[in-house]
PDB file of N, CA and C in Angstrom:
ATOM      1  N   UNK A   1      22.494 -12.503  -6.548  1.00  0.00           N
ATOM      2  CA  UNK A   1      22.159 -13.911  -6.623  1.00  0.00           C
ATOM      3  C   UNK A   1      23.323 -14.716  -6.069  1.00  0.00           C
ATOM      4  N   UNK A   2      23.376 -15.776  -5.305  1.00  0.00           N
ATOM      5  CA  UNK A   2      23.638 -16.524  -4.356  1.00  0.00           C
ATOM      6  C   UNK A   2      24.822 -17.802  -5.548  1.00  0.00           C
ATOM      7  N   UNK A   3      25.952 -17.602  -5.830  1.00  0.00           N
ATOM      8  CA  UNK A   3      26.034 -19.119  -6.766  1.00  0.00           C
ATOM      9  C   UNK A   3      26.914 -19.952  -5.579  1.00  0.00           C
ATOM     10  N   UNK A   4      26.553 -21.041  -6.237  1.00  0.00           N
ATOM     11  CA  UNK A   4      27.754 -22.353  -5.304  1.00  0.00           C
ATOM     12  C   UNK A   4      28.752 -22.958  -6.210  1.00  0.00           C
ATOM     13  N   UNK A   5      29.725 -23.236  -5.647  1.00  0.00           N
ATOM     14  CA  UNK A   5      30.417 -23.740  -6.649  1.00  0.00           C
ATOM     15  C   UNK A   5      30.150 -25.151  -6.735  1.00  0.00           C
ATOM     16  N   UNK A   6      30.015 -25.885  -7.807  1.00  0.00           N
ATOM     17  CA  UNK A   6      29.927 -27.596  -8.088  1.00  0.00           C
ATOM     18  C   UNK A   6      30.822 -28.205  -8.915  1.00  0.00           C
ATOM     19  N   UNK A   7      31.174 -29.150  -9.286  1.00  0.00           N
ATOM     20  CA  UNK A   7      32.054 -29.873  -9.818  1.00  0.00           C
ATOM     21  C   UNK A   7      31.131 -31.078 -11.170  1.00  0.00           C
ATOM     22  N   UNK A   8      31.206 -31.229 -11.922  1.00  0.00           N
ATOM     23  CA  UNK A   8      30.687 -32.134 -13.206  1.00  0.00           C
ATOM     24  C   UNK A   8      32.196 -33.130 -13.404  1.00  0.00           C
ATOM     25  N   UNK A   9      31.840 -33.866 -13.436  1.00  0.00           N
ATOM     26  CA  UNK A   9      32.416 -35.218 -13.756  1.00  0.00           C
ATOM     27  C   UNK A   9      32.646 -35.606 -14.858  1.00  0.00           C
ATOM     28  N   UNK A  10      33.657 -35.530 -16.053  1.00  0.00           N
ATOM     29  CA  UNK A  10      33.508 -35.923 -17.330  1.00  0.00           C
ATOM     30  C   UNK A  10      33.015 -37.355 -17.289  1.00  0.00           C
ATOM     31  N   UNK A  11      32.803 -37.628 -18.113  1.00  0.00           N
ATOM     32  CA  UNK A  11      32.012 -38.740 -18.791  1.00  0.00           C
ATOM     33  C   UNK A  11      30.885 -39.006 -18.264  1.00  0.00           C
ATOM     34  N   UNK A  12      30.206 -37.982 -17.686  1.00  0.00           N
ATOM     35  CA  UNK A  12      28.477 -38.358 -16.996  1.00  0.00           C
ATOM     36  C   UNK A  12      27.795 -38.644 -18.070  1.00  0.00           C
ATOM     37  N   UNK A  13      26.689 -39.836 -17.462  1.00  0.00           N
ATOM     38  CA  UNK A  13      25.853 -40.639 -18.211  1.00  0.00           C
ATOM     39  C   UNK A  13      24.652 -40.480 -17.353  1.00  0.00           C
ATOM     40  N   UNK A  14      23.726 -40.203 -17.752  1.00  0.00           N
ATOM     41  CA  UNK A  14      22.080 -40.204 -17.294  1.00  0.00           C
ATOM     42  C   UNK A  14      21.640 -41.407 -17.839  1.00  0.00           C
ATOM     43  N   UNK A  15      21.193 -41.990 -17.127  1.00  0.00           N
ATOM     44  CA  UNK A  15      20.186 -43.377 -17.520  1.00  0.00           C
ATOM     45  C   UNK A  15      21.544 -44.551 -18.611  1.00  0.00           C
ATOM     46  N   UNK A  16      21.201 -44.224 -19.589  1.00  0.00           N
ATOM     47  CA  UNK A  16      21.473 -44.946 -20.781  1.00  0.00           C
ATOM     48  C   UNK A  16      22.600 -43.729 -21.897  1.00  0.00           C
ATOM     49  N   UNK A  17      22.328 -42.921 -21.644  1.00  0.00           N
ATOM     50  CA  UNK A  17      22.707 -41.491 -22.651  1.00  0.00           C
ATOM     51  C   UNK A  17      24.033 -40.575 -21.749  1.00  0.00           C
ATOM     52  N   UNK A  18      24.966 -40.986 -22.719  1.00  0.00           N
ATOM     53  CA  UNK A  18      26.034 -40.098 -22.223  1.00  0.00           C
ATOM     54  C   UNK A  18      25.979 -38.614 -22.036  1.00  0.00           C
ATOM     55  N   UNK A  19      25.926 -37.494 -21.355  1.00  0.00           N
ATOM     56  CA  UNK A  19      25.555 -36.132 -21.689  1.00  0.00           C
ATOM     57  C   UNK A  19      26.730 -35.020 -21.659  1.00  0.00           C
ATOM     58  N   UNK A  20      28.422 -35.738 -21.092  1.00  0.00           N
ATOM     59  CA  UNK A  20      29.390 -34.897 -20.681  1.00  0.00           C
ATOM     60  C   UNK A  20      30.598 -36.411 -21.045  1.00  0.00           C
ATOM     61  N   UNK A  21      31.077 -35.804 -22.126  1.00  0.00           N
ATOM     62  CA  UNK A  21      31.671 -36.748 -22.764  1.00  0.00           C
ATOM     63  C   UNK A  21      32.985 -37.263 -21.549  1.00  0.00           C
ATOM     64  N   UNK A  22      33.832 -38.089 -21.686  1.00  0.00           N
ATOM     65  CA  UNK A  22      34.830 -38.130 -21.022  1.00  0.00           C
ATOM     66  C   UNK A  22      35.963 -36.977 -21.421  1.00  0.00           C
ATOM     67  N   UNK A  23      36.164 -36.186 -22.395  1.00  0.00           N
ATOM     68  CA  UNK A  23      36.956 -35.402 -23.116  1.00  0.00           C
ATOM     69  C   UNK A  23      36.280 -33.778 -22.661  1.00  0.00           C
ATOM     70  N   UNK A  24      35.060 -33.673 -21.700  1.00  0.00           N
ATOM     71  CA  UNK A  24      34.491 -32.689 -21.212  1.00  0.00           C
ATOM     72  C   UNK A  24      33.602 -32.167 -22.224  1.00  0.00           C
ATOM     73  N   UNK A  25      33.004 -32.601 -23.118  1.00  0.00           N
ATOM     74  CA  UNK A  25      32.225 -31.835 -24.007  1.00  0.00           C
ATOM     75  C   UNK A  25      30.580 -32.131 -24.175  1.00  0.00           C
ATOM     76  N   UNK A  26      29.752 -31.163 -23.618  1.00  0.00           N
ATOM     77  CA  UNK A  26      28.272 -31.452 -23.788  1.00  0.00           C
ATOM     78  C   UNK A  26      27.681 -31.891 -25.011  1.00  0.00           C
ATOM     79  N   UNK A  27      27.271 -33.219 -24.701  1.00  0.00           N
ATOM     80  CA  UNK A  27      26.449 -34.064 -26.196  1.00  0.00           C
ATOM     81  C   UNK A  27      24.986 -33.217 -26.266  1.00  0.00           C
ATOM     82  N   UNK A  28      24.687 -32.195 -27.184  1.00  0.00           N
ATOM     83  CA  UNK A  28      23.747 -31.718 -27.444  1.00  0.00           C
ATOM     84  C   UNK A  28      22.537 -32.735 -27.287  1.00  0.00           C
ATOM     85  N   UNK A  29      22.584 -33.738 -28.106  1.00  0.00           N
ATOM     86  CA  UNK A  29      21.238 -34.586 -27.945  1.00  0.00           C
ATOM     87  C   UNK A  29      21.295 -35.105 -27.334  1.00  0.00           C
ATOM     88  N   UNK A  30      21.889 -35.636 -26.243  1.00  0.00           N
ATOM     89  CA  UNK A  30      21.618 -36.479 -24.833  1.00  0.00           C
ATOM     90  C   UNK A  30      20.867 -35.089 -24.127  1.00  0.00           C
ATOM     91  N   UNK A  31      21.343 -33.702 -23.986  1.00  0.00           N
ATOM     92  CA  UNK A  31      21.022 -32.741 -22.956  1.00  0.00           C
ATOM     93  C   UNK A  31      19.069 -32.766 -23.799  1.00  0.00           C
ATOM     94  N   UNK A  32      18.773 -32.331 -24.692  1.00  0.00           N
ATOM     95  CA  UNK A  32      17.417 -32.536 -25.197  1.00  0.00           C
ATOM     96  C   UNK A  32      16.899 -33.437 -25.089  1.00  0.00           C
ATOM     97  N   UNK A  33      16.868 -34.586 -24.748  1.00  0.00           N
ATOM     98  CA  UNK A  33      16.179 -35.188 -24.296  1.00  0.00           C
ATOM     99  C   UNK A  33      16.051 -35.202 -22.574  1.00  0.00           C
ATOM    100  N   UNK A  34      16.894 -34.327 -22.307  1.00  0.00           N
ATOM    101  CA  UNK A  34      17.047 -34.815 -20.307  1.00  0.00           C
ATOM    102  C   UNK A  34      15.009 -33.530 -20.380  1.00  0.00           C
ATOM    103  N   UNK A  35      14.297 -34.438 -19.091  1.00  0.00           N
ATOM    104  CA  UNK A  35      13.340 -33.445 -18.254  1.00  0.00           C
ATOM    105  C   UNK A  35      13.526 -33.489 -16.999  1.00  0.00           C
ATOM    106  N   UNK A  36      12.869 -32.954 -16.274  1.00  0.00           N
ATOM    107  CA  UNK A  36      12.895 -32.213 -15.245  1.00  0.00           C
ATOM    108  C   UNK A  36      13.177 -33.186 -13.938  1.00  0.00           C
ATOM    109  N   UNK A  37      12.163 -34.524 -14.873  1.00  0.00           N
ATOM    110  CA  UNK A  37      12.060 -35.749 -14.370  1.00  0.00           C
ATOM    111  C   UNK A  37      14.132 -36.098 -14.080  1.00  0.00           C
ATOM    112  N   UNK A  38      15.004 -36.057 -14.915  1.00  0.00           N
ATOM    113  CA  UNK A  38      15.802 -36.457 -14.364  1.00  0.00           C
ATOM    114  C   UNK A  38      16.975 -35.406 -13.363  1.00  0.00           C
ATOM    115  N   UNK A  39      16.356 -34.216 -12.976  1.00  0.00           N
ATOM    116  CA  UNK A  39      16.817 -33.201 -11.629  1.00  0.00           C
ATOM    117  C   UNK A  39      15.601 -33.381 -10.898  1.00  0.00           C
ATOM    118  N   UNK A  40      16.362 -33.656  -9.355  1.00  0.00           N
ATOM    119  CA  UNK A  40      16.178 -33.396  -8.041  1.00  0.00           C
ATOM    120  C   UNK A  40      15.678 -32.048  -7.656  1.00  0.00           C
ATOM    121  N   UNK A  41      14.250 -32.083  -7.142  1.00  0.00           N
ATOM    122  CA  UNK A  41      13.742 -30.871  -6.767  1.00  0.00           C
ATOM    123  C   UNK A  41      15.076 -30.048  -5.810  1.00  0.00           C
ATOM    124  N   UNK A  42      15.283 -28.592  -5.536  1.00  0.00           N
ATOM    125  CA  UNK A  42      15.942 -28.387  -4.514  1.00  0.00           C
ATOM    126  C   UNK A  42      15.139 -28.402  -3.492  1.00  0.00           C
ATOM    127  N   UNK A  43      15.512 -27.950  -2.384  1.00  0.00           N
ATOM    128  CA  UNK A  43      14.999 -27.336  -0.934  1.00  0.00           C
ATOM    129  C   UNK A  43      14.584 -25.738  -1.134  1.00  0.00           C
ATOM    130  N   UNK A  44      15.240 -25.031  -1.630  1.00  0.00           N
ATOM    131  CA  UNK A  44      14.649 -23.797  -1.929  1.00  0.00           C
ATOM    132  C   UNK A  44      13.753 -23.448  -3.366  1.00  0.00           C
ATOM    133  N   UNK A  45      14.354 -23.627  -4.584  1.00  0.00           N
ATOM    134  CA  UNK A  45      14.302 -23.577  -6.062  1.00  0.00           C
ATOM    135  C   UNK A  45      13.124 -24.904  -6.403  1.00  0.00           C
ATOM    136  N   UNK A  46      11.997 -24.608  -6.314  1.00  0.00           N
ATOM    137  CA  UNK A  46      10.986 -25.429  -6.478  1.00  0.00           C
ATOM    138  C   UNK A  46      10.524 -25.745  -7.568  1.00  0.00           C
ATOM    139  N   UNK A  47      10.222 -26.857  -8.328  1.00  0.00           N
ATOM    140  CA  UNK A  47       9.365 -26.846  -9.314  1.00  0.00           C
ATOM    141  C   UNK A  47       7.962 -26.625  -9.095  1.00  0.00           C
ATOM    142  N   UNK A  48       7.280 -26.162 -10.141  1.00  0.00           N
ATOM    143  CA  UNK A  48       5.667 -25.551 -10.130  1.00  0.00           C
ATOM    144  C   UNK A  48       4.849 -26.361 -10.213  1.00  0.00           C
ATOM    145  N   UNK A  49       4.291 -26.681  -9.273  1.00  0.00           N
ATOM    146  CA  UNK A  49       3.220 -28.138  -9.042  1.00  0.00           C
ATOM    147  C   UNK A  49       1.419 -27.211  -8.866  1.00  0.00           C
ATOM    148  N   UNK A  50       0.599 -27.812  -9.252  1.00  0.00           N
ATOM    149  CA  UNK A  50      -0.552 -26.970  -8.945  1.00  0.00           C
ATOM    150  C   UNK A  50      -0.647 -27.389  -7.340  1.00  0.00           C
ATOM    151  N   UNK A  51      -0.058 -28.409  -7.117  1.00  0.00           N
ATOM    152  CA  UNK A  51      -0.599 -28.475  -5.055  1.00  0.00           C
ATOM    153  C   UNK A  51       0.201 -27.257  -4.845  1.00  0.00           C
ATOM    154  N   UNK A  52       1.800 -27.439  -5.539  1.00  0.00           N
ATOM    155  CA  UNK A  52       2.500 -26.276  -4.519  1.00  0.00           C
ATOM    156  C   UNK A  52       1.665 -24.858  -4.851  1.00  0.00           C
ATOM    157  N   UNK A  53       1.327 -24.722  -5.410  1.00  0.00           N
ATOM    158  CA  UNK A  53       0.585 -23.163  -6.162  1.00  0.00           C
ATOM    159  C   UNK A  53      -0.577 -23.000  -4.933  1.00  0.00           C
ATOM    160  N   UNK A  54      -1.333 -24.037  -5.120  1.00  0.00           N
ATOM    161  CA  UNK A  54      -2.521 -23.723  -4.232  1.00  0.00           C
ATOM    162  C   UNK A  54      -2.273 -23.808  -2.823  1.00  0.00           C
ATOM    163  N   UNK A  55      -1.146 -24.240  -2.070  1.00  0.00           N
ATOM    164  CA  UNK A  55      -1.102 -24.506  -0.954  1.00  0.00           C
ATOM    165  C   UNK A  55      -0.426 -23.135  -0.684  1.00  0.00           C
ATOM    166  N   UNK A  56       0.700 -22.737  -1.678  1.00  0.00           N
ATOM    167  CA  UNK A  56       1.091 -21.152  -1.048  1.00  0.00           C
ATOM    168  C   UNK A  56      -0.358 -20.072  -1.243  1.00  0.00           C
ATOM    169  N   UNK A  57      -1.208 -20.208  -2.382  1.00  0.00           N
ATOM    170  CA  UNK A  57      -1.784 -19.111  -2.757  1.00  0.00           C
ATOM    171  C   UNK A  57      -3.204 -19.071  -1.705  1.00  0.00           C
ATOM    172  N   UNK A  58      -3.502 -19.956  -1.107  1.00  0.00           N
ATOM    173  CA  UNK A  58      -4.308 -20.744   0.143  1.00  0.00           C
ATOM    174  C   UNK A  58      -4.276 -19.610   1.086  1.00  0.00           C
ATOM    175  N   UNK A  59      -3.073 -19.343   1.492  1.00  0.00           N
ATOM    176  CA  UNK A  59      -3.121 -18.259   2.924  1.00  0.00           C
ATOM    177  C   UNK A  59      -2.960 -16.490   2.515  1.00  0.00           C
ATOM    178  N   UNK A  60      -3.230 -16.542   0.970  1.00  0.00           N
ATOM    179  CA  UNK A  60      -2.675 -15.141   0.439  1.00  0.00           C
ATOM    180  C   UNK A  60      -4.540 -14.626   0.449  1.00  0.00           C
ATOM    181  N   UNK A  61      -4.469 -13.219   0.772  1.00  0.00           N
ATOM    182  CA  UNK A  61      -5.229 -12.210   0.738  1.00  0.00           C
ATOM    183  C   UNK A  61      -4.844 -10.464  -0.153  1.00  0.00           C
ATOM    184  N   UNK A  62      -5.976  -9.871  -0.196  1.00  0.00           N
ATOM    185  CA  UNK A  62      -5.460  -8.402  -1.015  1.00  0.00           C
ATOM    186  C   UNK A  62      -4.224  -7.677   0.098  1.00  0.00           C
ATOM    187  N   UNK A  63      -4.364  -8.330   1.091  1.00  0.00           N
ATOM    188  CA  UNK A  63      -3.443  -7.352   2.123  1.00  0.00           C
ATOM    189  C   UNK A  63      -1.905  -7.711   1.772  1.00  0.00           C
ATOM    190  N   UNK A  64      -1.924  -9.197   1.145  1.00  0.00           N
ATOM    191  CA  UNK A  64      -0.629  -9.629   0.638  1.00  0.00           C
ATOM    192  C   UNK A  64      -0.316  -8.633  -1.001  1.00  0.00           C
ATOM    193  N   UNK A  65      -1.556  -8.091  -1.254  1.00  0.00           N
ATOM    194  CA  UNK A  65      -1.054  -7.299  -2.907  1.00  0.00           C
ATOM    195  C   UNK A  65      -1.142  -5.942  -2.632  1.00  0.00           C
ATOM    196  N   UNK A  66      -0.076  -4.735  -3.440  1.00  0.00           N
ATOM    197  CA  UNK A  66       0.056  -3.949  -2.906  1.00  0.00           C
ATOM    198  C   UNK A  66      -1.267  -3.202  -4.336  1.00  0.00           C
ATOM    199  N   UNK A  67      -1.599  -2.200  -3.959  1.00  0.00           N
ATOM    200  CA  UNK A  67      -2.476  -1.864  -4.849  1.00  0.00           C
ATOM    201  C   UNK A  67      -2.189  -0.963  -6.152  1.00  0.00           C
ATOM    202  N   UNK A  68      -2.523  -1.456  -7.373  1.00  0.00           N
ATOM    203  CA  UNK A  68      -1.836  -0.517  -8.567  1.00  0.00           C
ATOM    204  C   UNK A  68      -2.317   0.753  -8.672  1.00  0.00           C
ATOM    205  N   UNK A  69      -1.550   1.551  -9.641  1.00  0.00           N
ATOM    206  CA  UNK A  69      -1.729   3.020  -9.760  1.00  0.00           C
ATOM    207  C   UNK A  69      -2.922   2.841 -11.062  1.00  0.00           C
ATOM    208  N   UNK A  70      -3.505   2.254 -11.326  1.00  0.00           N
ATOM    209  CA  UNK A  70      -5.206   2.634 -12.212  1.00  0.00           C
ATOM    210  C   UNK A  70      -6.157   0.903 -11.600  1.00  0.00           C
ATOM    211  N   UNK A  71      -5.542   0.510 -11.498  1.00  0.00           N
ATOM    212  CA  UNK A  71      -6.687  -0.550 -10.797  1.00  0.00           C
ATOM    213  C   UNK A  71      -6.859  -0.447  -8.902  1.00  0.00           C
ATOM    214  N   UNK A  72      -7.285   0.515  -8.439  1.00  0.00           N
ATOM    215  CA  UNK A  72      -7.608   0.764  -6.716  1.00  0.00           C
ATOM    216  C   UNK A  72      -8.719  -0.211  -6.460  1.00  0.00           C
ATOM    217  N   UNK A  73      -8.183  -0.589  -5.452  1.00  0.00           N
ATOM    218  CA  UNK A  73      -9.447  -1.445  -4.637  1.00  0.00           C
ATOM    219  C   UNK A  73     -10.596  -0.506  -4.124  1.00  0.00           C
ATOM    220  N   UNK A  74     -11.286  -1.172  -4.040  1.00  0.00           N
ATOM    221  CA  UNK A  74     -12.973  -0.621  -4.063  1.00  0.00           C
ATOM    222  C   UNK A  74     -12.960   0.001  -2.551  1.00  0.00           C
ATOM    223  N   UNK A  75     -13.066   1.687  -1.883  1.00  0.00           N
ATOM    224  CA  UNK A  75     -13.610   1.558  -0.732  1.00  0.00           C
ATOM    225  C   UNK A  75     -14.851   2.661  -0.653  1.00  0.00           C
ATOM    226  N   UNK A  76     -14.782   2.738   0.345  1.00  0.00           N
ATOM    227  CA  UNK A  76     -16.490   3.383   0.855  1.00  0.00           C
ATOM    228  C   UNK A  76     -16.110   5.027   0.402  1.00  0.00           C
ATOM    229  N   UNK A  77     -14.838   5.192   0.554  1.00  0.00           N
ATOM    230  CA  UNK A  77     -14.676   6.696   0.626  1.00  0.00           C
ATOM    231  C   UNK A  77     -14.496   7.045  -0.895  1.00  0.00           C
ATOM    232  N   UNK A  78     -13.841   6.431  -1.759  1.00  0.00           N
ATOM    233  CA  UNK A  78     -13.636   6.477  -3.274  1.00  0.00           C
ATOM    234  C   UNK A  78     -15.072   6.366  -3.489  1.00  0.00           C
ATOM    235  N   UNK A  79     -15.834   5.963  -3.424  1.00  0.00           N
ATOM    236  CA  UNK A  79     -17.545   5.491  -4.116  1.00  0.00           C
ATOM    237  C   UNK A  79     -18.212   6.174  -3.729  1.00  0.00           C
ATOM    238  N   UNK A  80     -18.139   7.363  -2.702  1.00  0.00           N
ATOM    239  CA  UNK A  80     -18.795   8.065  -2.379  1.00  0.00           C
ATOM    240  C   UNK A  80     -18.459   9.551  -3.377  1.00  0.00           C
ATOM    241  N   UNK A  81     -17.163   9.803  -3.290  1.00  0.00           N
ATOM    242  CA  UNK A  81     -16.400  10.682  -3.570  1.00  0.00           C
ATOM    243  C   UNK A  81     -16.687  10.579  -5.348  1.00  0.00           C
ATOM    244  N   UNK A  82     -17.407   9.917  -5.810  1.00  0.00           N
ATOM    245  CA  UNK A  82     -17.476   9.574  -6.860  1.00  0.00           C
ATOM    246  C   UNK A  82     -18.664   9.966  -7.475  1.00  0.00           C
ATOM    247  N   UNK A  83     -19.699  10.147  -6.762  1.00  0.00           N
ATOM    248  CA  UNK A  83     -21.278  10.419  -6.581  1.00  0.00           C
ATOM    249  C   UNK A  83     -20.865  11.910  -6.735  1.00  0.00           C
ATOM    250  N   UNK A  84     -21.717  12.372  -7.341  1.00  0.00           N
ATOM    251  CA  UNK A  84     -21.971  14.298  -7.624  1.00  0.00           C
ATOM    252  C   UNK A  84     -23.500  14.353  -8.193  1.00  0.00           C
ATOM    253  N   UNK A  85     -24.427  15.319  -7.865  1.00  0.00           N
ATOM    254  CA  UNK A  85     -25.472  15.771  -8.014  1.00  0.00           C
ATOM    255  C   UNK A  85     -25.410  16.878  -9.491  1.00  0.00           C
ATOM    256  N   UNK A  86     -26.292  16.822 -10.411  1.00  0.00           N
ATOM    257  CA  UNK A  86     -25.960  17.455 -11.823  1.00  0.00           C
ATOM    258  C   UNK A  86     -26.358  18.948 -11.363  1.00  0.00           C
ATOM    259  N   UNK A  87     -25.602  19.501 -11.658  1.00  0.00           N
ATOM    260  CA  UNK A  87     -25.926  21.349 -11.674  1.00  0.00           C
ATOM    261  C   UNK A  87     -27.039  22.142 -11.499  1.00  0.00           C
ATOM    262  N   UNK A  88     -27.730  22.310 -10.468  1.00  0.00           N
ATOM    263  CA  UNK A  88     -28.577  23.307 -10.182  1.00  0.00           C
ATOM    264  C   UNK A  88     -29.957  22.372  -9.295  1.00  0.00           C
ATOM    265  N   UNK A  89     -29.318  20.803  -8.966  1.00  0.00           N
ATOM    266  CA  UNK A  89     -30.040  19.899  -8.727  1.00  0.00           C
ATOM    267  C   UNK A  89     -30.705  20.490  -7.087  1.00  0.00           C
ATOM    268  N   UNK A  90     -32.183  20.772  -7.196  1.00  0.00           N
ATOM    269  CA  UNK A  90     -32.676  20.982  -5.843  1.00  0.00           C
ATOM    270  C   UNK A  90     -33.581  20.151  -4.805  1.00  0.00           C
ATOM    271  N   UNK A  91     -33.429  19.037  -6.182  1.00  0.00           N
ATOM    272  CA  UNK A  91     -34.987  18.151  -5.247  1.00  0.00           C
ATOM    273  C   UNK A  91     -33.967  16.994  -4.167  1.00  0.00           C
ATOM    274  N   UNK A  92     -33.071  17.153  -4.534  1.00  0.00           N
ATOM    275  CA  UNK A  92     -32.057  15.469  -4.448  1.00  0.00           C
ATOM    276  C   UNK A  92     -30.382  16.150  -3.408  1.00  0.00           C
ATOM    277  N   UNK A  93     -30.622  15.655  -2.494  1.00  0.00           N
ATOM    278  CA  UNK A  93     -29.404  15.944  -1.238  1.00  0.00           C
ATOM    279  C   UNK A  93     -28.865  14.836  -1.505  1.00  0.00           C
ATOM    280  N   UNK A  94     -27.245  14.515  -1.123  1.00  0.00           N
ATOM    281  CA  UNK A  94     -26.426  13.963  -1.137  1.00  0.00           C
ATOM    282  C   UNK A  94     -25.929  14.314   0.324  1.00  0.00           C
ATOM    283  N   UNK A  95     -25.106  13.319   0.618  1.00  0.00           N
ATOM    284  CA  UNK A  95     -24.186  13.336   2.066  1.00  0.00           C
ATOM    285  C   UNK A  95     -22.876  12.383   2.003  1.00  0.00           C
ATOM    286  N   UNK A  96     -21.545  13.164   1.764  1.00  0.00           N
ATOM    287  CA  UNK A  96     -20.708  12.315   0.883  1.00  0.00           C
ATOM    288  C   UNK A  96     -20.276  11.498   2.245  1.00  0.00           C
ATOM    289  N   UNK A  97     -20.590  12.129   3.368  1.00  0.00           N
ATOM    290  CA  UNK A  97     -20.029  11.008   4.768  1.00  0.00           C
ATOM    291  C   UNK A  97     -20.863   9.887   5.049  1.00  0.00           C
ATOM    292  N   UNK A  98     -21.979   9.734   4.569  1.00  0.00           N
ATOM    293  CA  UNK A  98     -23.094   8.500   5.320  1.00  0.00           C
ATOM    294  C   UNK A  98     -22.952   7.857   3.766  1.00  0.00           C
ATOM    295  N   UNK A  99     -23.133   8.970   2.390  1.00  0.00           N
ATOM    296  CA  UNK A  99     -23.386   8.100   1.322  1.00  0.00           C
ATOM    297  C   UNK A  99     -24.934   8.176   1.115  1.00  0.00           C
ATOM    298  N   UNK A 100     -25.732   8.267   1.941  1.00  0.00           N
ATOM    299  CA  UNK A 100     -26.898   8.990   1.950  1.00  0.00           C
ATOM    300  C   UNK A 100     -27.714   9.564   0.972  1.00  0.00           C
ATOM    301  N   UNK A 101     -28.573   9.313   0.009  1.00  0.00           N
ATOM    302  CA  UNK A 101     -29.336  10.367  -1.155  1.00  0.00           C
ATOM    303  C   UNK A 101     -30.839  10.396  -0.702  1.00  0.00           C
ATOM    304  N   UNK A 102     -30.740  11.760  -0.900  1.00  0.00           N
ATOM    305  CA  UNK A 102     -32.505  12.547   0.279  1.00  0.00           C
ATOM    306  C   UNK A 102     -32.938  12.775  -0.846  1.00  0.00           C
ATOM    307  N   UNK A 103     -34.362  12.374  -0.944  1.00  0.00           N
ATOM    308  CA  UNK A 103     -35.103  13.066  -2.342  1.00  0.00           C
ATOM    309  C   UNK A 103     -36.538  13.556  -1.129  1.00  0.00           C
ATOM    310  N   UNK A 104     -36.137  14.387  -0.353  1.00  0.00           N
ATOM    311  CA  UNK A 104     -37.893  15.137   0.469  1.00  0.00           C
ATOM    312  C   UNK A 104     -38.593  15.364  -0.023  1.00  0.00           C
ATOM    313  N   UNK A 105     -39.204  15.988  -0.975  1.00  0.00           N
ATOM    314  CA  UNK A 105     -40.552  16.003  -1.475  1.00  0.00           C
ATOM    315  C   UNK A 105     -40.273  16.692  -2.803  1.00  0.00           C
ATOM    316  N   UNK A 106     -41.164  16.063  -3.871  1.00  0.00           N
ATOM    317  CA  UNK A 106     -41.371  15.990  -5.205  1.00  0.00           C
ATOM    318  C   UNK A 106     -42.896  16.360  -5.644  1.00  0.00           C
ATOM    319  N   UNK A 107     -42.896  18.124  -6.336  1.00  0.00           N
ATOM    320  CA  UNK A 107     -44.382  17.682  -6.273  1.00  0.00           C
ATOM    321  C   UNK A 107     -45.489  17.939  -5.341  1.00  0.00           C
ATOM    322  N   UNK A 108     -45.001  18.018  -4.436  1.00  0.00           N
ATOM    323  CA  UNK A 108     -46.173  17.971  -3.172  1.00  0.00           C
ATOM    324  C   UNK A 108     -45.915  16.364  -2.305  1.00  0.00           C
ATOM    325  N   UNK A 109     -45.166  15.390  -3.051  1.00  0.00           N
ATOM    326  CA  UNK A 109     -45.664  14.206  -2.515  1.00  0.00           C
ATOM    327  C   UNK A 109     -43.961  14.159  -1.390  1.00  0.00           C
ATOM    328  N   UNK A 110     -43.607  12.855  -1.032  1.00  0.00           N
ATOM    329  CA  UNK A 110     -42.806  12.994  -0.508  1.00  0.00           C
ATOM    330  C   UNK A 110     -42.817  11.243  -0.222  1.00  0.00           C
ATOM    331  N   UNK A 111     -41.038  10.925  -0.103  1.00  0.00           N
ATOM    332  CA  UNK A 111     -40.348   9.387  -1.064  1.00  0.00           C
ATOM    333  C   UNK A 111     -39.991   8.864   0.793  1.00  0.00           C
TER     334      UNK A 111
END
């Protein structure tokens, strides 16, 4: 992490409320009452605005998320690979490359 060095001024006063005595010592209740309202956004270090949220999250897609180890994104080859025919099954073909399920004839009749 990146620090800069800055300088504080004894006897700083915000508004009306002293917060850094002249003797260098932080007035607890002047600092509780300071918000956000009285710091300057930076240029990098942003505060969380819902525009700023939606304007970054605007151009984001799954290609921007990398995919977890029990939640996988959905594809053709997992959903296929997933499909199995129950044991001794003869009426009903599967084709795990097209995805494909053949049921030819049942019966005499045919689907």
């Amino acid at each position: 992490m990146a620090t800069a060095n800055f300088t504080i001024d004894y006897g700083l006063t915000v508004g009306s409320s002293e917060v850094i005595t002249s003797s260098g010592k932080v007035v607890a209740a002047a600092v509780s009452t300071l918000t956000t309202d009285n710091l300057t956004q930076g240029s990098t270090n942003l505060y969380f605005t819902g525009s700023q949220f939606n304007t970054s999250f605007a151009s984001k897609d799954t290609d921007d998320l990398s995919e977890g180890s029990s939640n996988l994104y959905f594809t053709d080859t997992r959903a296929r690979g997933s499909i199995s025919l129950a044991s001794g099954e003869t009426n009903l073909s599967y084709n795990s490359t097209s995805g494909e399920l053949s049921l030819p004839t049942v019966d005499g009749g045919t689907f």
